[in-house]
Protein backbone atom coordinates (compact mmCIF):
# COMPACT_ATOMS: atom_id res chain seq x y z
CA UNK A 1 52.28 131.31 74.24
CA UNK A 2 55.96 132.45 73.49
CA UNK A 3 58.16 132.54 69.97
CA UNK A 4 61.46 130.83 71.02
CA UNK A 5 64.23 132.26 68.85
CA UNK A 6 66.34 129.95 66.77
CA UNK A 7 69.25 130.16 69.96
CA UNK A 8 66.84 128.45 72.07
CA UNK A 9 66.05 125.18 70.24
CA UNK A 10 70.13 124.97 69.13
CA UNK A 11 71.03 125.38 72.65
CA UNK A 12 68.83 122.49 73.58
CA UNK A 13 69.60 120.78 70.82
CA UNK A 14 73.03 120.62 71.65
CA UNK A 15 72.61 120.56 75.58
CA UNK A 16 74.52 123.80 76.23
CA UNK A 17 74.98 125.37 79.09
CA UNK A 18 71.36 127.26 79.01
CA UNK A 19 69.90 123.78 77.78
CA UNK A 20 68.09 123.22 80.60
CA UNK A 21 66.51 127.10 81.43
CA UNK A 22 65.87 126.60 77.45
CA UNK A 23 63.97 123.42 78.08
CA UNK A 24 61.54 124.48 80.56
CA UNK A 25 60.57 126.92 77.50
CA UNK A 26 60.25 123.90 74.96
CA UNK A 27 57.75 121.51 77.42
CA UNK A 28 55.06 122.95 75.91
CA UNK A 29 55.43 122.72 72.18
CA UNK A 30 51.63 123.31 71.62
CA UNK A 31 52.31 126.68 73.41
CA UNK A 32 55.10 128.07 71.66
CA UNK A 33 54.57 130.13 68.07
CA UNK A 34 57.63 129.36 65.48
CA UNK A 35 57.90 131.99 62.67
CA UNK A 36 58.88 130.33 59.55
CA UNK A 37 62.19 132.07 59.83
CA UNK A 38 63.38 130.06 63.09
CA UNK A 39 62.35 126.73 60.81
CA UNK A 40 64.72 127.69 58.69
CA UNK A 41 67.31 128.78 60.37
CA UNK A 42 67.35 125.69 63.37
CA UNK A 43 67.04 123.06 60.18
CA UNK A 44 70.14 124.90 58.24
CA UNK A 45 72.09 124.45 61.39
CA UNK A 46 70.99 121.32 62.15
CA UNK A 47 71.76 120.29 58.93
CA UNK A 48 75.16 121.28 58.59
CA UNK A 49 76.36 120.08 62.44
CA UNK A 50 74.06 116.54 62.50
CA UNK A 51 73.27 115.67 59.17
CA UNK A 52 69.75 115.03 57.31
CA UNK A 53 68.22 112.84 59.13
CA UNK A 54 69.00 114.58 62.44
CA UNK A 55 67.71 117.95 60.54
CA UNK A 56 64.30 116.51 59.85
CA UNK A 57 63.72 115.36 63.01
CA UNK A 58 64.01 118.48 64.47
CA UNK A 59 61.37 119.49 61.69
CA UNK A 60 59.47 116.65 63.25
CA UNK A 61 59.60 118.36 66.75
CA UNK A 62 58.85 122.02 65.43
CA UNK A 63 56.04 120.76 63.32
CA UNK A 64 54.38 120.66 66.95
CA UNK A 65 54.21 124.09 67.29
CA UNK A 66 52.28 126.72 65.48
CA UNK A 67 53.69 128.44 62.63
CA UNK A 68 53.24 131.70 62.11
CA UNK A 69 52.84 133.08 58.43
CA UNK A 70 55.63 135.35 56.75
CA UNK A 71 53.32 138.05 55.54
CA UNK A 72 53.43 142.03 54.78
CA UNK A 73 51.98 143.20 58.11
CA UNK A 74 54.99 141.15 59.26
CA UNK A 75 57.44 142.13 56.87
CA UNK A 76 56.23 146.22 57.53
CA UNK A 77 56.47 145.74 60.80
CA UNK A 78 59.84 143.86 60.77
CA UNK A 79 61.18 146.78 58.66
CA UNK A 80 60.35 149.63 61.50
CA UNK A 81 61.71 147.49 64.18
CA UNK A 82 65.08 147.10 62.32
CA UNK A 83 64.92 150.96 61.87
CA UNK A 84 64.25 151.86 65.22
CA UNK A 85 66.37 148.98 67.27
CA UNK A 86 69.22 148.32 64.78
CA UNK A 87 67.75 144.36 63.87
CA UNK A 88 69.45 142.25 61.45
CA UNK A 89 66.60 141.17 59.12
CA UNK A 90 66.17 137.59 60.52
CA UNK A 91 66.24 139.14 63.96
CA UNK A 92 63.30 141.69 63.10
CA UNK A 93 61.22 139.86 62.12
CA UNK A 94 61.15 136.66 64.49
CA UNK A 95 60.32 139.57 66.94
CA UNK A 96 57.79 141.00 64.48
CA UNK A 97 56.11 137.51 64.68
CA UNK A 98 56.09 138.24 68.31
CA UNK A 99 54.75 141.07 68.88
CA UNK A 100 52.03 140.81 66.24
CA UNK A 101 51.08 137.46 67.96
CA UNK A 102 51.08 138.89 71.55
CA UNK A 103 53.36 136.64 73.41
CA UNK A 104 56.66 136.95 74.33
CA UNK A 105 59.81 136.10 72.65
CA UNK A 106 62.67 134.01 74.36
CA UNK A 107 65.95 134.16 73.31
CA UNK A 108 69.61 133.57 74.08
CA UNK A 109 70.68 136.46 71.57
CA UNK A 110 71.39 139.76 73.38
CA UNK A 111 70.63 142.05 70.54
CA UNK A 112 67.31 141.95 71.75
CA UNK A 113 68.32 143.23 75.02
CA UNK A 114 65.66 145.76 76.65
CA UNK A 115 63.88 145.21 73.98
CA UNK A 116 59.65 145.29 74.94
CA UNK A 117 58.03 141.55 75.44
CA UNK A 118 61.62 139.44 75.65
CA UNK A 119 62.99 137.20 77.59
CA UNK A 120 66.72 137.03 77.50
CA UNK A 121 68.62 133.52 78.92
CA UNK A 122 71.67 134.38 80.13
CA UNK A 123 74.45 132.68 81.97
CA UNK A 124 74.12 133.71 85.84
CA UNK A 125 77.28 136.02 86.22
């Protein structure tokens, strides 16, 4: 099981050049976690660079997965991870989600660098 951050699905979605280290991530929807912040942040992106329709049926593809609940442990935990590593809010707590859930979080975002239980994509330099 993994959480894939929000830069993994818009990276595949628009075939970047991580798309296809992001994809081998996104085979197994049934195996990856989505906190209900990545939903919303992949559909308001997808929304405003594809349209609607293009927007829901990225919905369609994440409805797959298995959402995770926005709830106080998560918030409370969110808030000492922001403390303690310097996360925006969003950031905290997609990684909250992940470390509650036990699984590891993949991401293209470097502000989780070194950070416990992620996997950062990067280019090859």
């Amino acid at each position: 099981m993994n959480v894939l951050d929000s830069s993994v699905w818009i990276e595949h979605l628009v075939d970047g050049p991580l798309a296809a280290r992001c994809a081998s991530y996104l085979v197994a929807e049934r195996g990856i976690i989505t906190p209900v912040q990545v939903l919303y942040e992949v559909y308001r992106w997808t929304l405003r660079h594809a349209g609607e329709r293009a927007a829901m049926e990225v919905v369609g593809h994440m409805e797959c997965t298995r959402f995770a609940p926005a709830d106080v442990t998560t918030a409370v935990i969110a808030v000492q991870f922001s403390a303690a590593h310097g996360l925006a809010a969003a950031d905290a707590v997609i990684y909250a989600t992940a470390r509650l859930e036990r699984c590891e979080l993949v991401t293209l975002d470097a502000d989780f660098r070194g950070l416990l239980g992620v996997v950062l994509i990067e280019a090859d330099a």
